[in-house]
C-alpha atoms as a PDB file:
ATOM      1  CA  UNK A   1     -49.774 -23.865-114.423  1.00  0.00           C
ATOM      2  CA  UNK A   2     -50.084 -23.507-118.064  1.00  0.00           C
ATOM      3  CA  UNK A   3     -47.314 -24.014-120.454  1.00  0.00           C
ATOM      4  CA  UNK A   4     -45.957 -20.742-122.864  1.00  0.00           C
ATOM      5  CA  UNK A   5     -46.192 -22.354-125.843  1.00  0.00           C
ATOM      6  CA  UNK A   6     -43.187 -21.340-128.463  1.00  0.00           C
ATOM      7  CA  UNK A   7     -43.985 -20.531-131.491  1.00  0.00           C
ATOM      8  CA  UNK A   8     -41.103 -20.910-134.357  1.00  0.00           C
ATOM      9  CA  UNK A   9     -43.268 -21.178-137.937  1.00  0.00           C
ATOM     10  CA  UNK A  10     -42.055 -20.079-141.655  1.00  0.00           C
ATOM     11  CA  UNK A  11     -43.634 -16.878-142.866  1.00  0.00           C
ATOM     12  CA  UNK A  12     -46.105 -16.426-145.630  1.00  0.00           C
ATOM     13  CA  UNK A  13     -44.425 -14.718-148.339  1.00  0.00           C
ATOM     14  CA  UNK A  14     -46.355 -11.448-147.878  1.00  0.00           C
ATOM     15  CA  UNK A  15     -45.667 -11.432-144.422  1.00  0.00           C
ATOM     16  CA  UNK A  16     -41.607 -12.321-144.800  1.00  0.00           C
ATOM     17  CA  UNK A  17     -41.140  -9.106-144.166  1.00  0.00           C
ATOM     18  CA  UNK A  18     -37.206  -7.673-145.908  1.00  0.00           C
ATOM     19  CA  UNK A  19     -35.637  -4.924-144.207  1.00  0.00           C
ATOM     20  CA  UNK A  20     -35.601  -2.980-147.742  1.00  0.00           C
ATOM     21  CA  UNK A  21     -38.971  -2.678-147.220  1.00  0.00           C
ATOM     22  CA  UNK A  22     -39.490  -0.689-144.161  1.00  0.00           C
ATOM     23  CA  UNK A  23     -37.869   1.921-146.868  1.00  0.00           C
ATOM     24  CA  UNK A  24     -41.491   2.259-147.930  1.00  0.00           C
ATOM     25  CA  UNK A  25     -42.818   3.553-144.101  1.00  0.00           C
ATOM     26  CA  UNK A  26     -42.079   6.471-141.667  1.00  0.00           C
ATOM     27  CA  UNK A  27     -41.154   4.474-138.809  1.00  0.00           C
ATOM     28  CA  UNK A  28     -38.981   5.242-135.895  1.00  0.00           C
ATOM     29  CA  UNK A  29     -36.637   2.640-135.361  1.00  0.00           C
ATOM     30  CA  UNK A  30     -36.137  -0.879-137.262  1.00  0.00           C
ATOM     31  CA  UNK A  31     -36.508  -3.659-134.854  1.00  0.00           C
ATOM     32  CA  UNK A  32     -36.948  -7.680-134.866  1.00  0.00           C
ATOM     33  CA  UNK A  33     -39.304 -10.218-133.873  1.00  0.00           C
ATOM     34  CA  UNK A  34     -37.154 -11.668-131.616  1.00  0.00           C
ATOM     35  CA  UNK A  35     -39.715 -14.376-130.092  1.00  0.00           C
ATOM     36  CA  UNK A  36     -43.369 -15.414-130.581  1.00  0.00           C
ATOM     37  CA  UNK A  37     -44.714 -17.368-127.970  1.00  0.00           C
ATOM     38  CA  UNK A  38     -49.034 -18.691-128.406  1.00  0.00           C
ATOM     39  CA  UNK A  39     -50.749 -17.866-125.098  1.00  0.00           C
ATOM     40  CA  UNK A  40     -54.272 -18.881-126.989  1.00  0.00           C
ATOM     41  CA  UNK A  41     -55.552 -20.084-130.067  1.00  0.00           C
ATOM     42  CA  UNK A  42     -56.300 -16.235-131.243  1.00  0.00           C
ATOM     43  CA  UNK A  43     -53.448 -14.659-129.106  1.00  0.00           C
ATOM     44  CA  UNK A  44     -49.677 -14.279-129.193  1.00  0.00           C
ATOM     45  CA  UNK A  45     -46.948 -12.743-127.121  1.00  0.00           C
ATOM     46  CA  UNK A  46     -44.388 -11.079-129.553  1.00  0.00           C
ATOM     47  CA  UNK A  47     -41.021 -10.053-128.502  1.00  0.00           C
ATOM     48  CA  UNK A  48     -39.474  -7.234-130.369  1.00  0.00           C
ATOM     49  CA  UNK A  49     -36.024  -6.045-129.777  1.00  0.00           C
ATOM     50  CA  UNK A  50     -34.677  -2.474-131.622  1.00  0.00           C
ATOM     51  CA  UNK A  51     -31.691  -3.077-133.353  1.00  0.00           C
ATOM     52  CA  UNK A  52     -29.948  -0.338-133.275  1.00  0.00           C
ATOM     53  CA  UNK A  53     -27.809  -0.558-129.285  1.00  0.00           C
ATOM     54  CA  UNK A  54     -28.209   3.066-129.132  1.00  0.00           C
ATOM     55  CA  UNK A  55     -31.514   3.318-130.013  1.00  0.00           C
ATOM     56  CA  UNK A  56     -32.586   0.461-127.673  1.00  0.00           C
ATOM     57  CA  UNK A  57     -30.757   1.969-124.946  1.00  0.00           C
ATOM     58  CA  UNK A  58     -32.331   5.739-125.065  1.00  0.00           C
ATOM     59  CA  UNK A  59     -36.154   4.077-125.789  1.00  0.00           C
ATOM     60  CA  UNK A  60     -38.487   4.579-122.845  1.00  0.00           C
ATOM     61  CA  UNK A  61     -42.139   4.524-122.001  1.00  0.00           C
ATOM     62  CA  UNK A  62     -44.395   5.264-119.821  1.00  0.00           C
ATOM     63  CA  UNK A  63     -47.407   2.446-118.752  1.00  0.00           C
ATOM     64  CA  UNK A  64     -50.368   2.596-120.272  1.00  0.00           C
ATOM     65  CA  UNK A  65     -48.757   4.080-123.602  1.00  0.00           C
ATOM     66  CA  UNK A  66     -48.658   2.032-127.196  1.00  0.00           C
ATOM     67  CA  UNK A  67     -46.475   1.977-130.131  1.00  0.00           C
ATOM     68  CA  UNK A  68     -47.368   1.530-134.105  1.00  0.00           C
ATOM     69  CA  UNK A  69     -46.148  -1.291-135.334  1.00  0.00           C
ATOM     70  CA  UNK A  70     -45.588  -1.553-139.174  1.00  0.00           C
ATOM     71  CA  UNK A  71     -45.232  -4.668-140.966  1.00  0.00           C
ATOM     72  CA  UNK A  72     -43.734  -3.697-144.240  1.00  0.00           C
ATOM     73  CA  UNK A  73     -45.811  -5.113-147.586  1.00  0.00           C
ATOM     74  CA  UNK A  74     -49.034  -5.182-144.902  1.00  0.00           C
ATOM     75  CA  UNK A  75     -49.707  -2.210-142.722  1.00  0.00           C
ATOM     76  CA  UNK A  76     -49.449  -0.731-139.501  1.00  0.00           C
ATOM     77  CA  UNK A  77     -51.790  -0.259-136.458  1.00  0.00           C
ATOM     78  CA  UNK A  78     -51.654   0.796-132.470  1.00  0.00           C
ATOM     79  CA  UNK A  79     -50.483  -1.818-129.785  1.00  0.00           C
ATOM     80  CA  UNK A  80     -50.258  -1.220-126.101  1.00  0.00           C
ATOM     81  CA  UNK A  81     -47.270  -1.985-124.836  1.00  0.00           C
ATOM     82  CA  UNK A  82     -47.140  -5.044-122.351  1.00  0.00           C
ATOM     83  CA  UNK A  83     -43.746  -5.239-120.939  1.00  0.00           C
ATOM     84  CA  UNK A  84     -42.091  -3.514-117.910  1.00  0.00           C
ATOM     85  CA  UNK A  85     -40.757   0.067-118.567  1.00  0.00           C
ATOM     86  CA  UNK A  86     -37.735  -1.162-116.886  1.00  0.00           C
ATOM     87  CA  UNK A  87     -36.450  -2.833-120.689  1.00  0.00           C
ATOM     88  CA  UNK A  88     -36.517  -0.011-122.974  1.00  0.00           C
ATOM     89  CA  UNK A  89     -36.171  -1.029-126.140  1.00  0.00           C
ATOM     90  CA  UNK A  90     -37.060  -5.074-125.482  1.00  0.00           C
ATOM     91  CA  UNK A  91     -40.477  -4.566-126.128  1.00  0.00           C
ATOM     92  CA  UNK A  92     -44.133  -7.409-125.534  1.00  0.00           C
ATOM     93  CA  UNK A  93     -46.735  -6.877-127.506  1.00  0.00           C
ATOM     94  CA  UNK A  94     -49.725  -9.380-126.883  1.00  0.00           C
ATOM     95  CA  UNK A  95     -51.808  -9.143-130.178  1.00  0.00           C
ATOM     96  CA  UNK A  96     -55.213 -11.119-131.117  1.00  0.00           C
ATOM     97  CA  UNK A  97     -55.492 -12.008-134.620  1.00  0.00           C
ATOM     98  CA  UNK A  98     -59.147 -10.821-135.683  1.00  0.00           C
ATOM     99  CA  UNK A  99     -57.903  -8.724-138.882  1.00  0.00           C
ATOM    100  CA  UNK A 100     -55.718  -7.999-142.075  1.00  0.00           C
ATOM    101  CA  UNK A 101     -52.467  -7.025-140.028  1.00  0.00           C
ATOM    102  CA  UNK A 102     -53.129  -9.024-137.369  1.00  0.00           C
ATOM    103  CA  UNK A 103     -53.586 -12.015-139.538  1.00  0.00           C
ATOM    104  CA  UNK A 104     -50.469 -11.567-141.013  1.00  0.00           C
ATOM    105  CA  UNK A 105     -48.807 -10.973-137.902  1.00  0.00           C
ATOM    106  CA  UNK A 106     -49.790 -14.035-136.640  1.00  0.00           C
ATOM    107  CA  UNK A 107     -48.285 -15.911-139.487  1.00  0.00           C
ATOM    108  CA  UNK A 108     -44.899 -14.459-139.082  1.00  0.00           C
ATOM    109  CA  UNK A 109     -41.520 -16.018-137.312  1.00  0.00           C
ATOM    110  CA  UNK A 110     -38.791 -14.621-135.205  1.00  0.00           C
ATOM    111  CA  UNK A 111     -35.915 -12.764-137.406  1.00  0.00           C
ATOM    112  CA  UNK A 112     -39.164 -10.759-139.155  1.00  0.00           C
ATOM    113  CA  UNK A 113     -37.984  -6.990-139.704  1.00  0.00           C
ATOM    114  CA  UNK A 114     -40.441  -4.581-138.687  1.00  0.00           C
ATOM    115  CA  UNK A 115     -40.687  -0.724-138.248  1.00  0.00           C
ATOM    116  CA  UNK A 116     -41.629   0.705-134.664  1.00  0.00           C
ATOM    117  CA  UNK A 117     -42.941   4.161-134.116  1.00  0.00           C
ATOM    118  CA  UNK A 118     -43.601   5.911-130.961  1.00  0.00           C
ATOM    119  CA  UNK A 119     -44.138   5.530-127.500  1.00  0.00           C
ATOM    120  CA  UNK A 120     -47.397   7.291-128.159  1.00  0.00           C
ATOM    121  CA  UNK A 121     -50.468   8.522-125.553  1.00  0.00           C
ATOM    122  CA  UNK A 122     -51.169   9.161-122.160  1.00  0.00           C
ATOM    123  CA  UNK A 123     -50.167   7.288-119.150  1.00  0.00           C
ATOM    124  CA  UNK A 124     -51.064   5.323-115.616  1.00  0.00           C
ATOM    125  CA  UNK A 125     -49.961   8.001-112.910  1.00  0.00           C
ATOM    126  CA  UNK A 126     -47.890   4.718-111.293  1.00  0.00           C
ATOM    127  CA  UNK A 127     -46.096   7.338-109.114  1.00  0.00           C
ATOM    128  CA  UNK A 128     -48.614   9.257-107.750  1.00  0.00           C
ATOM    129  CA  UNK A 129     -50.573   5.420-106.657  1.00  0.00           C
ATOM    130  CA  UNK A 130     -47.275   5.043-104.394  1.00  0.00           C
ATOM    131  CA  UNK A 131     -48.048   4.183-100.348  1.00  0.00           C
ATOM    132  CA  UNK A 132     -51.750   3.686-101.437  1.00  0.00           C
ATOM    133  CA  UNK A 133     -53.728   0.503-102.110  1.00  0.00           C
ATOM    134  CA  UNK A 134     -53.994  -0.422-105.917  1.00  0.00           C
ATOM    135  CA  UNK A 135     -56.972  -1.699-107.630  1.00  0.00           C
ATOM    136  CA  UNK A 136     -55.795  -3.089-111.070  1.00  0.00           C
ATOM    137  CA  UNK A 137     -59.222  -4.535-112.759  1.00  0.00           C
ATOM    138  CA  UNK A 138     -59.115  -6.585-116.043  1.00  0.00           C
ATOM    139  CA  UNK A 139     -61.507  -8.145-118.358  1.00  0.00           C
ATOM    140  CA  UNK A 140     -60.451 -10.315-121.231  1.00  0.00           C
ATOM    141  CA  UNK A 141     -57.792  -8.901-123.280  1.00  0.00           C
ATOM    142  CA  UNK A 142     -58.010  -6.145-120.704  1.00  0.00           C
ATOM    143  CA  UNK A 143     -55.478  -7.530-119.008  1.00  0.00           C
ATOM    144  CA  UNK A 144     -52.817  -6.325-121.993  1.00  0.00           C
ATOM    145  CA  UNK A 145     -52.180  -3.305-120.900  1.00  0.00           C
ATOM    146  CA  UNK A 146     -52.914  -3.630-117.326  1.00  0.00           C
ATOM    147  CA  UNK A 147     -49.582  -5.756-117.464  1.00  0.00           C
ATOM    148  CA  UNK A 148     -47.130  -2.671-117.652  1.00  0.00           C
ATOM    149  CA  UNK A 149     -48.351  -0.705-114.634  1.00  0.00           C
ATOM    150  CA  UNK A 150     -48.359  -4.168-112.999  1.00  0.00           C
ATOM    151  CA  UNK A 151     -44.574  -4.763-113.413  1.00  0.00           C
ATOM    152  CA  UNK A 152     -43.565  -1.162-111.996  1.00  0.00           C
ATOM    153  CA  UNK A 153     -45.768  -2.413-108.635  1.00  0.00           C
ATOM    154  CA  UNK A 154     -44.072  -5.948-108.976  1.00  0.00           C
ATOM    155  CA  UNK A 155     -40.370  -3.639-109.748  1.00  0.00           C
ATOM    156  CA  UNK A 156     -40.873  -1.442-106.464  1.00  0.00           C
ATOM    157  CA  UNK A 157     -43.055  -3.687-104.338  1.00  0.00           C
ATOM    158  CA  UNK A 158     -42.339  -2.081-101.197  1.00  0.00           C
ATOM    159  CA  UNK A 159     -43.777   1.498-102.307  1.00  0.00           C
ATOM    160  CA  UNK A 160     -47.192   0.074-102.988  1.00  0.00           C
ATOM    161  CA  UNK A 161     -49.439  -1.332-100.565  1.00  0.00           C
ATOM    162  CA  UNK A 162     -51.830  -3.835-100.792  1.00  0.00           C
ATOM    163  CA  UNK A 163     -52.624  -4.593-103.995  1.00  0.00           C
ATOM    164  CA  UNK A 164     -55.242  -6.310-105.890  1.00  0.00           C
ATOM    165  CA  UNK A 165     -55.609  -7.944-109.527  1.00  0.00           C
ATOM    166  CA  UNK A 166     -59.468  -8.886-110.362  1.00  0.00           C
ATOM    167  CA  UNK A 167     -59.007 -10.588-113.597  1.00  0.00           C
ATOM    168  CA  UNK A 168     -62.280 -11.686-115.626  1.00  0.00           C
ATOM    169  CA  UNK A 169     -62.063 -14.203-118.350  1.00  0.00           C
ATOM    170  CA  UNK A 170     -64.961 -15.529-121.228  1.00  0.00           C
ATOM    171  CA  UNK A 171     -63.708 -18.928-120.286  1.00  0.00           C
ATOM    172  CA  UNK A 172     -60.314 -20.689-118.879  1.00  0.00           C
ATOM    173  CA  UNK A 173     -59.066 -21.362-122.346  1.00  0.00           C
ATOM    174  CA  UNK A 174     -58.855 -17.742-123.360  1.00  0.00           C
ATOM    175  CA  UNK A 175     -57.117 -16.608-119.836  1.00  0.00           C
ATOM    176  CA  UNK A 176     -54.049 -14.962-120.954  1.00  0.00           C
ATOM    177  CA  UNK A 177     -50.403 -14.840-118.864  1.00  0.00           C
ATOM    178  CA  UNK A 178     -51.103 -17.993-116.754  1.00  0.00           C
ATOM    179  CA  UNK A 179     -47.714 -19.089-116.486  1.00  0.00           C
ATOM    180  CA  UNK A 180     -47.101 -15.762-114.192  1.00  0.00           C
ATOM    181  CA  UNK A 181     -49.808 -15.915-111.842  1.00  0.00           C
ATOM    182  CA  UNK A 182     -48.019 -17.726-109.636  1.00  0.00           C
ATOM    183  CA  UNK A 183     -45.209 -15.410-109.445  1.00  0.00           C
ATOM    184  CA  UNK A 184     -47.359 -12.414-109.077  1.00  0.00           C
ATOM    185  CA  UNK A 185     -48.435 -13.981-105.509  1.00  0.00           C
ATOM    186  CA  UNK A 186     -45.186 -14.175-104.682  1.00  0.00           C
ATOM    187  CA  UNK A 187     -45.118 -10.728-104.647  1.00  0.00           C
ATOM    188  CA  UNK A 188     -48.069 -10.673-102.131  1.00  0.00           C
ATOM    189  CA  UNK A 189     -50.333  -9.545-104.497  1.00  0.00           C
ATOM    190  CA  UNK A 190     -54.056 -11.043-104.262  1.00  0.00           C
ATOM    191  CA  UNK A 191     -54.902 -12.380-107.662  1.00  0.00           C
ATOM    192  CA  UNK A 192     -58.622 -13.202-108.097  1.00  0.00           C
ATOM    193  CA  UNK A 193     -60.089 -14.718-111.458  1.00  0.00           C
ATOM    194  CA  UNK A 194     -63.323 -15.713-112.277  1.00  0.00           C
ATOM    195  CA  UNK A 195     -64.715 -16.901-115.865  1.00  0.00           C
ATOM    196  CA  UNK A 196     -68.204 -16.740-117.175  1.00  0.00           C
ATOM    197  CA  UNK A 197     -68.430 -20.040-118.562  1.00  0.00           C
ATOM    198  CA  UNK A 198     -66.145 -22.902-116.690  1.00  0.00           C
ATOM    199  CA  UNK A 199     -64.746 -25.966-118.571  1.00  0.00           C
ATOM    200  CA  UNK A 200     -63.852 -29.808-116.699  1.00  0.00           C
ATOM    201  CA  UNK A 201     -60.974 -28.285-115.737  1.00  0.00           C
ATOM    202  CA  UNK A 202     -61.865 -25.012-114.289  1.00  0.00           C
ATOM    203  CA  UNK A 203     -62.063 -24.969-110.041  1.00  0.00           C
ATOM    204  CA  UNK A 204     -62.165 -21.483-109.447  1.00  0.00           C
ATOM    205  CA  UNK A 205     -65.439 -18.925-109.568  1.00  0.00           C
ATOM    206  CA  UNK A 206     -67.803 -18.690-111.748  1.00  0.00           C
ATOM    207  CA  UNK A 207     -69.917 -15.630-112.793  1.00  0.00           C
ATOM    208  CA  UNK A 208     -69.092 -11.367-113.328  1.00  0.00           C
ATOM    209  CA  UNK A 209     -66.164  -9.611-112.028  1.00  0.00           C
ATOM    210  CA  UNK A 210     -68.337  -7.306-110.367  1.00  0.00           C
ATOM    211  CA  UNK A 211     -68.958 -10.414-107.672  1.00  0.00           C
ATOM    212  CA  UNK A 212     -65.426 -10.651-106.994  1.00  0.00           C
ATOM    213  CA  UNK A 213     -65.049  -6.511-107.033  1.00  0.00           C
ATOM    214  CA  UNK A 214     -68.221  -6.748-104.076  1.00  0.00           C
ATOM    215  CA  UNK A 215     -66.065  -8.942-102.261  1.00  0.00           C
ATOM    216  CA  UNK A 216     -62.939  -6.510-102.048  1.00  0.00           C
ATOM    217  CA  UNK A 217     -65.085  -3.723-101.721  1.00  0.00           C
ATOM    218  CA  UNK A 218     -66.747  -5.567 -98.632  1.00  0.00           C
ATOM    219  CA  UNK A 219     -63.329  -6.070 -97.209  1.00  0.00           C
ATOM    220  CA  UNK A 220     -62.985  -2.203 -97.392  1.00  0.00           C
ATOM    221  CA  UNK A 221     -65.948  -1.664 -95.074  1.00  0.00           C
ATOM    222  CA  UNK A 222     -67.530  -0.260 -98.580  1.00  0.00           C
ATOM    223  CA  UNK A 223     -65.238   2.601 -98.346  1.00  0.00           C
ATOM    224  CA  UNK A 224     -62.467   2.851-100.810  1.00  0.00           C
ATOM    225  CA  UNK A 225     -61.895   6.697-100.474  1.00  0.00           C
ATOM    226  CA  UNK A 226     -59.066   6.701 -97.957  1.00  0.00           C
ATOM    227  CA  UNK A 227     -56.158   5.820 -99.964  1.00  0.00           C
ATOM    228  CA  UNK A 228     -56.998   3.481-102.954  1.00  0.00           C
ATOM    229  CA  UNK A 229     -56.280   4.133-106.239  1.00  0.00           C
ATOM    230  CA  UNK A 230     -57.714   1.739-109.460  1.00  0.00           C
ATOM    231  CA  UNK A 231     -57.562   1.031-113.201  1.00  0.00           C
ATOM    232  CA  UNK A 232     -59.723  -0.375-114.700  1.00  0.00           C
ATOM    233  CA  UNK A 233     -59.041  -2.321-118.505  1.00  0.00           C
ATOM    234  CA  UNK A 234     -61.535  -4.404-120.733  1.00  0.00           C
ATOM    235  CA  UNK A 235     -64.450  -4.187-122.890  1.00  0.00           C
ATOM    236  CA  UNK A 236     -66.420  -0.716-122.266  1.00  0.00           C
ATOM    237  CA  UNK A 237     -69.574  -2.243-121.157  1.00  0.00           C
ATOM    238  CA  UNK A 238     -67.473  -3.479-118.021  1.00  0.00           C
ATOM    239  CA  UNK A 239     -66.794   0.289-117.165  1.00  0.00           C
ATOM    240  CA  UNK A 240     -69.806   1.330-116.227  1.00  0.00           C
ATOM    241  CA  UNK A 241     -70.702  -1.435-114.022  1.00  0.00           C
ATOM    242  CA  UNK A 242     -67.449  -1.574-112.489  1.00  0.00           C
ATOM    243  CA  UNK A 243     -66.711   1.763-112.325  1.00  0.00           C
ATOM    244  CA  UNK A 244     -69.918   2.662-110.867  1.00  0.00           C
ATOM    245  CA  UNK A 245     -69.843   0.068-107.637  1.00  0.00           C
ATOM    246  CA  UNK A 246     -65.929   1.959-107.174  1.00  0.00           C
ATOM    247  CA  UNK A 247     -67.915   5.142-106.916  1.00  0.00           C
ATOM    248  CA  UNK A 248     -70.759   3.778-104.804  1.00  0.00           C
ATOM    249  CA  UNK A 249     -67.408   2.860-102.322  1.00  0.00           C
ATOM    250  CA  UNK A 250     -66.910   6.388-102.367  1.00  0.00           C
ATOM    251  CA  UNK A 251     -63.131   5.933-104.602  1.00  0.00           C
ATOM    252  CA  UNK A 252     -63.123   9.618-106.048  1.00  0.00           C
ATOM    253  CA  UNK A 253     -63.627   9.442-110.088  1.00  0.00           C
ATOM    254  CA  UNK A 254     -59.874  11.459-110.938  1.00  0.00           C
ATOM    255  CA  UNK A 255     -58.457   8.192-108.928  1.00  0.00           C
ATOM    256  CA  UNK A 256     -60.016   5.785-111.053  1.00  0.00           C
ATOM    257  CA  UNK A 257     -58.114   5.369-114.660  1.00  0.00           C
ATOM    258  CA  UNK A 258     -59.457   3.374-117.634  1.00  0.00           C
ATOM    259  CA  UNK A 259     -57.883   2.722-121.156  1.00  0.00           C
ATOM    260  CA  UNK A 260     -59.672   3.616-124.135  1.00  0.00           C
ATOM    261  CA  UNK A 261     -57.387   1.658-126.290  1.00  0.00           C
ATOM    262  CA  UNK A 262     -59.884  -0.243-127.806  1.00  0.00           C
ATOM    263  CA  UNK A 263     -61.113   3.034-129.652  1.00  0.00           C
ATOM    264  CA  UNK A 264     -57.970   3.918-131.542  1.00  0.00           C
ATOM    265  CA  UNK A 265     -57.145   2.875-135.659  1.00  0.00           C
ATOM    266  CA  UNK A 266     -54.480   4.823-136.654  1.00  0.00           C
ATOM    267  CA  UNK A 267     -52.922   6.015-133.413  1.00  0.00           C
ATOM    268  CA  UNK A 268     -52.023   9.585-135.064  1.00  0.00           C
ATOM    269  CA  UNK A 269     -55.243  11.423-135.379  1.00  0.00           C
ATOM    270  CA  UNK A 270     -55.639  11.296-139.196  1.00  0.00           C
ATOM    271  CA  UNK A 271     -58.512   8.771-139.371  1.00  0.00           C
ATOM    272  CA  UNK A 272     -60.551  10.462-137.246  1.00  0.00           C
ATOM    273  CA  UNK A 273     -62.410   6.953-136.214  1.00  0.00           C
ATOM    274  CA  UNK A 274     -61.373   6.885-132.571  1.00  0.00           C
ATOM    275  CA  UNK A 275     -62.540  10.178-131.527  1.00  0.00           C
ATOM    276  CA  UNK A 276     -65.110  11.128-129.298  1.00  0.00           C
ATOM    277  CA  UNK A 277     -66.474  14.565-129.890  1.00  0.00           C
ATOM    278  CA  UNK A 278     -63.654  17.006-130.331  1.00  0.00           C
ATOM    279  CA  UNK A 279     -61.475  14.515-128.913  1.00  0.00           C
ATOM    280  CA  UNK A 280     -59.236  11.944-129.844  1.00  0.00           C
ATOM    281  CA  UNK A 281     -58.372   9.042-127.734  1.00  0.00           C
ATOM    282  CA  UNK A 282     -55.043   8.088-129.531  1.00  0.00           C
ATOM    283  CA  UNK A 283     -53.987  11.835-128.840  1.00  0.00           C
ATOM    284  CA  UNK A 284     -55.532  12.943-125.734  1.00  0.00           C
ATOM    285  CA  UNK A 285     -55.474   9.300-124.308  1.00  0.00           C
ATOM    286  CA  UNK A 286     -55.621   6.385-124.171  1.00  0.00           C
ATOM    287  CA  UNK A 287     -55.929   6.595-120.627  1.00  0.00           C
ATOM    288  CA  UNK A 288     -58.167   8.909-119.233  1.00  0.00           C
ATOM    289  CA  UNK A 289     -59.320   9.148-115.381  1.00  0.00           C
ATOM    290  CA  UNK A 290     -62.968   8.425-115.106  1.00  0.00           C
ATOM    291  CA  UNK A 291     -64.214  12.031-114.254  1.00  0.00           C
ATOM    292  CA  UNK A 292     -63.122  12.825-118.030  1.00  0.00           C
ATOM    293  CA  UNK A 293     -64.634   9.710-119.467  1.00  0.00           C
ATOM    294  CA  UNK A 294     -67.759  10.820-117.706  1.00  0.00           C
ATOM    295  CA  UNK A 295     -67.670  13.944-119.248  1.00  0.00           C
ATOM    296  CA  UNK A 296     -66.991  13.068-123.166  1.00  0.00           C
ATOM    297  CA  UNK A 297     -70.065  11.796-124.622  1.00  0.00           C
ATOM    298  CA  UNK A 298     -70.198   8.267-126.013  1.00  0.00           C
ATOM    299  CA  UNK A 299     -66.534   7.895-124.781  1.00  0.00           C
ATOM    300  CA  UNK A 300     -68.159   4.354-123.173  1.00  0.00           C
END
């Protein structure tokens, strides 16, 4: 099982973020980096606690939804929010480093001040998936905010039934949350991973997710439609392919639920670069049952 590495580096200047600073944003509550821990070499786990005991206490969300998280000096942009609903206001955000805020973010220690806005967006109907089967589908960094809806199955076991995670990876070294795998079995859950490229070390599959979805599906008799619910997270080409054999299983389309967050910039609906038609998915979404998907154009 891999290691959580802890990460515990000075800040850059620029990214030592002062609490006189967040003067300078509309933000909804101050909070802290309270922990950063590396899960890869372009991802990190950040734990953010709002200060204020109040504040933390009354903060809720729903999985599936995101917050804006401002780094004073720097910016601000949309995260999903990767932690169980069941902490309020002790908040993981699992970020990958490929920009200007990001960048930053990844430079920064624990004790940094920053400003968080929201819960924001739509949600995973977790309630309405109770005494059904659960299909939770991930690809890459996919598997983000699959994590919250995830927790309230792990949280109230007993309501779900059987329940599947199909988790596809680039290669082993950019699998993220391996040090819970093996307490997600614990909670009878079947965990399946597969990579597209294996390494010396790698023992498991090797090929698309959609091999390991066949399999499930297979199990099924090819006939999800009784009482299955899914949601599906990753990189849009996945949807079509996976979504598509769920369909072909005869799982009805306003049972399957994907997140869009990939889309969204802003996460307020002033850019206007995450919408899709007359929509936008940082207002109307980010998660969206597939019927609607199928029915905005370009949404995948």
């Amino acid at each position: 099982m891999k290691r959580l590495d802890f990460v515990d580096v000075l800040s850059a200047d620029r990214s030592s973020a002062r609490e006189s600073d967040l003067n300078n944003f509309e933000y909804s509550y101050k909070a802290e980096i309270t922990s950063v821990y590396r899960l890869t070499d372009t991802e990190k786990l950040y734990q953010i606690r709002i200060v204020d005991k109040v504040q933390r206490h009354h903060f809720a969300f729903r999985p599936g939804q995101f917050v804006m998280l401002e780094l004073p000096g720097i910016g601000e942009g949309p995260f999903s929010i990767s932690s169980s609903p069941s902490r309020h206001g002790d908040l993981e955000l699992c970020v990958r480093a490929v920009g200007n805020l990001t960048n930053f973010l990844s430079r920064v220690a624990r004790g940094t001040v920053v400003g968080i806005s929201g819960p924001f967006g739509t949600s995973f109907p977790v309630e309405e998936m109770e005494n059904s089967d659960v299909l939770l589908i991930a690809g890459g960094l996919g598997i983000v905010p699959l994590r919250a809806p995830l927790f309230c199955v792990l949280e109230n076991r007993s309501r779900y039934n059987q329940v599947d995670i199909i988790y596809g990876a680039r290669n082993p070294s950019e699998m993220l949350f391996t040090y819970q795998y093996q307490m997600w079995r614990q909670f009878d859950i079947n965990l399946e991973i597969i990579v597209d490229q294996a390494d010396a070390t790698w023992q498991g599959p090797v090929g698309l997710i959609t091999e390991v979805l066949k399999k499930r599906i297979k199990t099924a008799g090819n006939d999800l439609s009784s009482n299955t619910y899914a949601i599906v997270c990753g990189p849009p080409v996945m949807f079509h392919f996976v979504c598509d054999m769920l369909i072909n299983a005869r799982l009805p389309m306003q049972k399957i639920f994907v997140s869009l967050e990939r889309r969204m910039h802003c996460g307020r609906g002033k850019c206007c670069r995450c919408n899709i038609g007359a929509t936008y998915t940082c207002l109307s979404g980010p998660v969206f049952d597939y019927w609607s998907v199928l029915n905005m154009k370009e949404a995948i």
